[in-house]
Protein backbone atom coordinates (compact mmCIF):
# COMPACT_ATOMS: atom_id res chain seq x y z
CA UNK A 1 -10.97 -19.76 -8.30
CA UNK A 2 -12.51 -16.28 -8.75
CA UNK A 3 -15.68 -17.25 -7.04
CA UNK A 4 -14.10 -18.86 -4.13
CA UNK A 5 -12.63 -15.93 -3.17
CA UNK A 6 -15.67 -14.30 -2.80
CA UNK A 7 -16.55 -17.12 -0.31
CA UNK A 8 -17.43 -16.84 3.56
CA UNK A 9 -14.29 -18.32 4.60
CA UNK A 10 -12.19 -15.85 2.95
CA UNK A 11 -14.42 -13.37 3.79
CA UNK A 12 -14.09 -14.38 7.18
CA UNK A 13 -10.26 -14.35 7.21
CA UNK A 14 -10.04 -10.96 5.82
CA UNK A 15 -12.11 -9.68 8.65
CA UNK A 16 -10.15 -12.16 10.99
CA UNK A 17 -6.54 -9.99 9.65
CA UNK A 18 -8.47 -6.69 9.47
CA UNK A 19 -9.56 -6.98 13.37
CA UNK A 20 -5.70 -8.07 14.05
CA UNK A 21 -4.38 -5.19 12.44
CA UNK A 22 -6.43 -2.91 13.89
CA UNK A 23 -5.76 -4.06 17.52
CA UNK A 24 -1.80 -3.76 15.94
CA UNK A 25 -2.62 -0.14 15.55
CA UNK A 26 -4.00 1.03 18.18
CA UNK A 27 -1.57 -0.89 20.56
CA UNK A 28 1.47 0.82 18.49
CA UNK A 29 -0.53 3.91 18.95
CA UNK A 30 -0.49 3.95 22.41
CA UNK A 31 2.81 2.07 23.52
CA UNK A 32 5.15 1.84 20.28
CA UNK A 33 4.71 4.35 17.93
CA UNK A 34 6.93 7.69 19.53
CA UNK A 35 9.93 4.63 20.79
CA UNK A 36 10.22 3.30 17.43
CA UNK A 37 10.28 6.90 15.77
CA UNK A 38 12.69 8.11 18.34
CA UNK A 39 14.99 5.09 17.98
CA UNK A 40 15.20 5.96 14.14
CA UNK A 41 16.04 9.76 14.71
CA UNK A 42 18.15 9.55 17.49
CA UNK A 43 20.36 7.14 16.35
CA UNK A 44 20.42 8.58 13.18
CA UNK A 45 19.26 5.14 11.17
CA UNK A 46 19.45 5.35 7.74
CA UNK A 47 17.21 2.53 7.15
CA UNK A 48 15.58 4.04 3.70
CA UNK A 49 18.69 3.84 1.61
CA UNK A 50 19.31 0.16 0.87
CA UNK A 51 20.13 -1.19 -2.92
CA UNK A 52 16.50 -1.42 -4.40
CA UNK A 53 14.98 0.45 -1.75
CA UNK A 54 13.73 3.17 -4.47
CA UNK A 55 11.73 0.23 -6.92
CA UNK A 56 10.47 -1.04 -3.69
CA UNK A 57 8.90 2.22 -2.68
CA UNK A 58 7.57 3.24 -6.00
CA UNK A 59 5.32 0.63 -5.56
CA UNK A 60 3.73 2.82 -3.09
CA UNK A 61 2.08 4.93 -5.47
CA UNK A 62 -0.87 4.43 -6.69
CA UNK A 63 -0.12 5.00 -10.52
CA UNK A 64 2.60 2.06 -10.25
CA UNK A 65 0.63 -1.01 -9.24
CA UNK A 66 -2.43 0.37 -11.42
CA UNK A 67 0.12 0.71 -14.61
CA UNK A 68 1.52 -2.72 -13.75
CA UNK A 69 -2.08 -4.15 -13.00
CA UNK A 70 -3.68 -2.58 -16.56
CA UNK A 71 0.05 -4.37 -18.79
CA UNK A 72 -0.95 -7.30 -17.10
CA UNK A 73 -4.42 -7.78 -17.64
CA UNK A 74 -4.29 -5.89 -21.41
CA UNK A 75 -1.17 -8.88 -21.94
CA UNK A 76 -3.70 -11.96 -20.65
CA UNK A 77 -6.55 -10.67 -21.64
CA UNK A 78 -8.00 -10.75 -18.14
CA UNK A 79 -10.97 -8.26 -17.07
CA UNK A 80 -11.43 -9.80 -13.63
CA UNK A 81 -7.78 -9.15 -12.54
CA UNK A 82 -7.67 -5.20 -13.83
CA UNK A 83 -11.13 -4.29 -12.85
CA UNK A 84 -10.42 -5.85 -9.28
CA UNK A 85 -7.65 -4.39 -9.14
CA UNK A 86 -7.72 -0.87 -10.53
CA UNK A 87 -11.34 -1.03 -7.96
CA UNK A 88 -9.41 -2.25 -5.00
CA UNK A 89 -7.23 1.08 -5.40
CA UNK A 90 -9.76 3.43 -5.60
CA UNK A 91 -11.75 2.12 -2.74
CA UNK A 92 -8.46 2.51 -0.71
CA UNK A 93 -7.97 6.23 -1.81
CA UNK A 94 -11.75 6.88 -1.27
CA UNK A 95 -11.22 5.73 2.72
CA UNK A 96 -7.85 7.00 3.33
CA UNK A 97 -8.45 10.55 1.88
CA UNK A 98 -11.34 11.46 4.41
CA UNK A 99 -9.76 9.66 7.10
CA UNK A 100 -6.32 11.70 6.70
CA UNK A 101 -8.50 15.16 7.46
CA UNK A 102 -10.80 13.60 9.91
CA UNK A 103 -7.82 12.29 12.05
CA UNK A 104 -5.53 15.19 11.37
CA UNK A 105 -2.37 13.57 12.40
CA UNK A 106 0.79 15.19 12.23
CA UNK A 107 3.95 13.33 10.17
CA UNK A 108 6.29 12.19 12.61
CA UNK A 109 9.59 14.18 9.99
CA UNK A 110 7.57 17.26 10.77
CA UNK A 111 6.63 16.47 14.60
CA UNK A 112 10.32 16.23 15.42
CA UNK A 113 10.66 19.54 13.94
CA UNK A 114 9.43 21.37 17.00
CA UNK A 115 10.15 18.72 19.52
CA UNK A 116 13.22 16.59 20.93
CA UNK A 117 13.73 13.34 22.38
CA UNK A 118 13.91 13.01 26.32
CA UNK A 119 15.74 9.42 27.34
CA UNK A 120 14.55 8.75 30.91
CA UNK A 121 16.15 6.89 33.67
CA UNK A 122 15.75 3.74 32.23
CA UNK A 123 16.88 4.11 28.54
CA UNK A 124 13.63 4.54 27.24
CA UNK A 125 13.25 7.38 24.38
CA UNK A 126 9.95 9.44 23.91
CA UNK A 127 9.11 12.40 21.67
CA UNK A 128 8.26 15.83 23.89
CA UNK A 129 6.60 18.13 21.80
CA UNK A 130 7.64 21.50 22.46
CA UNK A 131 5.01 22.91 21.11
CA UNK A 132 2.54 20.93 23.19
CA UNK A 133 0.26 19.99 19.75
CA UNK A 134 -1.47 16.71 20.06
CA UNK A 135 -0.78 14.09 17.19
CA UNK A 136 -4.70 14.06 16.54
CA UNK A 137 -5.45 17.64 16.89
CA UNK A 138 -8.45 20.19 15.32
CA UNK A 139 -8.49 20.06 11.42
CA UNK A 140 -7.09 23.35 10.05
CA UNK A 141 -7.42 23.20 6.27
CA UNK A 142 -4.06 25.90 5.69
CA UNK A 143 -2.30 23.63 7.98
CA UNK A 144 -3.68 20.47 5.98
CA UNK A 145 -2.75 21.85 2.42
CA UNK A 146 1.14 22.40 3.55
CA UNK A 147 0.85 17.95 3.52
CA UNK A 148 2.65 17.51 7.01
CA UNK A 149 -0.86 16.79 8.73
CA UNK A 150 -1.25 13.79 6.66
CA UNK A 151 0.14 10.79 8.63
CA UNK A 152 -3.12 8.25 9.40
CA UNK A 153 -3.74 5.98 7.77
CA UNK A 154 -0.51 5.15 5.17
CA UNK A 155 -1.66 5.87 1.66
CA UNK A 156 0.88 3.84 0.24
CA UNK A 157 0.42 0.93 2.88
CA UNK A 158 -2.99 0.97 1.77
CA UNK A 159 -2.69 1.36 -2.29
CA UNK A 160 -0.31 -1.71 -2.33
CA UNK A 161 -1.74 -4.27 -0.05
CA UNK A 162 -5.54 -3.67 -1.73
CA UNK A 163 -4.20 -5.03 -5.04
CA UNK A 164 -2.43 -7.92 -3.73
CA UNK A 165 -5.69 -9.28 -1.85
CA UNK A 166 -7.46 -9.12 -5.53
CA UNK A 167 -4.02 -10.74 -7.38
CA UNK A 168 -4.32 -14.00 -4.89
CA UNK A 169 -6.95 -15.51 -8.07
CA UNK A 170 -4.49 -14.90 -10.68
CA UNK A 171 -0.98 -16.20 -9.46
CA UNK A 172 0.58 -18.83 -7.54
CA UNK A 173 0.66 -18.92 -3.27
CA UNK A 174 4.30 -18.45 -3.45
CA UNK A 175 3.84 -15.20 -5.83
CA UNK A 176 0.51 -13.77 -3.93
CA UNK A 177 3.46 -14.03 -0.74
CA UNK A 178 6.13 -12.19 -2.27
CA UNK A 179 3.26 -9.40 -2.97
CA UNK A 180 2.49 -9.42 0.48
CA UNK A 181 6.00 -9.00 1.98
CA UNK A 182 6.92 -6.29 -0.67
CA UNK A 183 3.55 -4.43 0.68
CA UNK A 184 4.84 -4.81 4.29
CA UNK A 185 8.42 -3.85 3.20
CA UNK A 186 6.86 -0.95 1.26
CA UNK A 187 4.60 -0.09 4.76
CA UNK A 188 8.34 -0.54 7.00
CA UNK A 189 10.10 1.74 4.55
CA UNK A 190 7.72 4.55 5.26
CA UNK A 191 8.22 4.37 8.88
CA UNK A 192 11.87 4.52 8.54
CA UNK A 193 11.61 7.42 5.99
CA UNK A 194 9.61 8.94 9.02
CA UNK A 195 6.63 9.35 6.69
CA UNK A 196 4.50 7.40 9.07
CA UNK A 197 4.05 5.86 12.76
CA UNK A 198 3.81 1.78 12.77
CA UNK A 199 0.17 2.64 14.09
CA UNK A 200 -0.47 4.48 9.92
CA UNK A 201 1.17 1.52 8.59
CA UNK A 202 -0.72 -1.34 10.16
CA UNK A 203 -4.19 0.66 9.99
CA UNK A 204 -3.17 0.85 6.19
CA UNK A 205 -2.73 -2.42 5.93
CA UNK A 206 -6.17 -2.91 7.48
CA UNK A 207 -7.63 -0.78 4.70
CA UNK A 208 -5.90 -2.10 2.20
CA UNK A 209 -7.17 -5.93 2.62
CA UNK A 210 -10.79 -4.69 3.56
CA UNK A 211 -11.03 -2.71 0.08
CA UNK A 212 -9.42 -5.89 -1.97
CA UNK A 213 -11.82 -8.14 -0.62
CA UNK A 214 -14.79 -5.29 -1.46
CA UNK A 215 -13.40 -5.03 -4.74
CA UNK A 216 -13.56 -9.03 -5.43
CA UNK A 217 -17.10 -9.42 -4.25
CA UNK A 218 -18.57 -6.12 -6.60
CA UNK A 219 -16.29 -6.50 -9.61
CA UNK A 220 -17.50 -10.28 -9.38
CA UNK A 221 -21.00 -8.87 -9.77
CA UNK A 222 -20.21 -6.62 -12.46
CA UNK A 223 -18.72 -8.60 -14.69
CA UNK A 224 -21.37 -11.59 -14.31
CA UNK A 225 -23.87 -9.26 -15.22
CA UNK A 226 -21.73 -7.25 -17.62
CA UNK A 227 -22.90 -4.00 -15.59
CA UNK A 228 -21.87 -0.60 -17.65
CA UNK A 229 -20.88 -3.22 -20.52
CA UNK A 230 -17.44 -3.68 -19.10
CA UNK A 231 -16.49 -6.28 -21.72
CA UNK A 232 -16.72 -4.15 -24.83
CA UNK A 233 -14.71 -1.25 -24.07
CA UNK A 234 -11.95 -2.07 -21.02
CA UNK A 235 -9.40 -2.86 -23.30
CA UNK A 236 -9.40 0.44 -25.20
CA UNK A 237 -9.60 2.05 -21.82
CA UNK A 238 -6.45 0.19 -20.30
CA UNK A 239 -4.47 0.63 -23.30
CA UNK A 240 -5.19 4.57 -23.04
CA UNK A 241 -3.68 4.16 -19.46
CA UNK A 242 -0.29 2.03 -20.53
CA UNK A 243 0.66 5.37 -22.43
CA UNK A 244 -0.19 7.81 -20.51
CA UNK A 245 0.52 6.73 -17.05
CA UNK A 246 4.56 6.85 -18.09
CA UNK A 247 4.52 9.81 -19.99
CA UNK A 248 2.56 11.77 -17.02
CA UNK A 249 5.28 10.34 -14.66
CA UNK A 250 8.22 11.48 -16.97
CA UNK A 251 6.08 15.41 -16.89
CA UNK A 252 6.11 15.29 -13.14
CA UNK A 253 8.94 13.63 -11.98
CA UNK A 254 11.69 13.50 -14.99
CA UNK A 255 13.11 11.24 -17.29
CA UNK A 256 15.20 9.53 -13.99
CA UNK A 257 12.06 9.12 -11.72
CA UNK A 258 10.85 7.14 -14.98
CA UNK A 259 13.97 4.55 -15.16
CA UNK A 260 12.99 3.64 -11.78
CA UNK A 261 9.06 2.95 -12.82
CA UNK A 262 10.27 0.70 -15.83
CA UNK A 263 13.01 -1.01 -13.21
CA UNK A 264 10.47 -1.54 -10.49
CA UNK A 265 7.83 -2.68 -13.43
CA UNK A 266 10.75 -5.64 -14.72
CA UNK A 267 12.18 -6.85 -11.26
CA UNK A 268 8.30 -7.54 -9.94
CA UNK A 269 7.29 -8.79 -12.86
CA UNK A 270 10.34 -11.60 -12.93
CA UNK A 271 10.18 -12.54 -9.66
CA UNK A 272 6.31 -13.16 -10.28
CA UNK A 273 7.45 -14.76 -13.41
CA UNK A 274 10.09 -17.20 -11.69
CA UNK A 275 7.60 -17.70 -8.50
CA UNK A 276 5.18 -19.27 -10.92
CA UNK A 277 7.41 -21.12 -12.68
CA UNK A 278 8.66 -22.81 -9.55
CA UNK A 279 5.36 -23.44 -8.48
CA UNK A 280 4.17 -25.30 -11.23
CA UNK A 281 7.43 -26.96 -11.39
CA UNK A 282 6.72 -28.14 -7.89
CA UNK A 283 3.11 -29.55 -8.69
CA UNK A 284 4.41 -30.99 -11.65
CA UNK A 285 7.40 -32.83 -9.34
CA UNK A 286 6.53 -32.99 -5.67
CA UNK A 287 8.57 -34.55 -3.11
């Protein structure tokens, strides 16, 4: 299963998504992005505050899926899944990073700051900037290192779909599409914390599949050839990282922040769990 999807034809479909979302982003660039941002502001949404919207966004950060991603694979025994995985994350960070201070684009929460939302004639909504800055403007690293000018592409867009392109080996097609809607929900609730433009999100997304499919086809290699002698110490490493992944989130973020990574850890893990289940149970019994 590993090996096939490494194949052309997956290859090919994960070029075939990463073209679509791309056209996605630059159309919501250019036509959606300022409407959807001003609907959310000035009607005041509160879109970002539903029951469980806190596990779901957790899953945005990088340390999350990679924690979730090393339990699993130290539990099964599994190199392929954690060194796709954990690669497939780094990849993302390594493209997103240079892109955010190449693009310099402005987070739409600190755009509205300094501008306000004109309704014209017909209803529609757009965001005037009052201070006339464009949304891809000159990089300006004092500006940069205050974290407003970080908007394109979504990090966390990015982080969460690149490990769900290398899970499809390892788990049903029912669980591999509850990964994939929790990455878009994760990608939707960023827009609606006005984090992000739909344009960040789906360019994200676009990232995020290109750098799961890299990861497949060189951790594939590596662990055929046993590059860097993977096989003899990954264990020791991933069991380093189940302790001290927690323990650096309770030093950052408190002992709260840390109820939410262990409740975000147990609800994806049983719905993975139960999609399995039901999938074999549906092989085992079809209609």
């Amino acid at each position: 299963m590993f090996s096939s999807l490494t194949s052309n034809r997956f290859g090919l479909t994960i070029f075939v998504s990463v073209i679509v979302l791309g056209i996605g982003a630059l159309f919501c660039y250019y036509f959606i992005d300022d409407r959807v941002i001003s609907w959310i502001s000035y009607d005041h949404k509160d879109l970002n505050s539903f029951p469980g919207a806190k596990l779901i966004k957790i899953l945005g950060k990088a340390y999350m899926p990679l924690w979730l991603l090393f339990l699993w694979a130290y539990l099964k025994n599994r190199l392929q899944l954690v060194l796709a995985g954990s690669l497939s994350m780094l990849l993302a960070l390594a493209i997103v990073g240079p892109a955010k201070i190449l693009t310099h684009r402005e987070r739409p929460r600190d755009l509205l700051k300094h501008s306000q939302i004109v309704q014209d004639s017909q209803g529609n909504r757009t965001i005037q900037n009052l201070l006339s800055s464009p949304a891809f403007g000159r990089f300006d690293i004092r500006h940069f290192r205050q974290t407003q000018y970080q908007s394109f592409p979504s990090g966390d867009t990015a982080t969460v779909f690149a490990p769900a392109v290398t899970l499809i080996s390892f788990v049903s097609v029912l669980s591999s599409s509850i990964l994939f809607v929790l990455a878009a929900i994760v990608g939707a609730l960023t827009i609606a914390a006005r984090s992000h433009y739909p344009s960040d999100v789906f360019a994200g997304a676009a990232v995020g599949l290109f750098c799961g499919w890299l990861a497949l086809r060189i951790s594939s290699q590596w662990i055929s050839q046993n590059s860097f002698r993977i096989s003899e110490w990954w264990r020791k490493v991933v069991l380093i990282g189940l302790v001290l992944i927690p323990l650096l989130d309770v030093f950052s973020s408190g002992l709260k922040h840390l109820l939410i990574f262990m409740g975000s850890s147990a609800a994806l893990a049983g719905c993975i769990y139960l999609a399995d289940k039901i999938s074999e149970l549906l092989r085992k019994n079809p209609a």
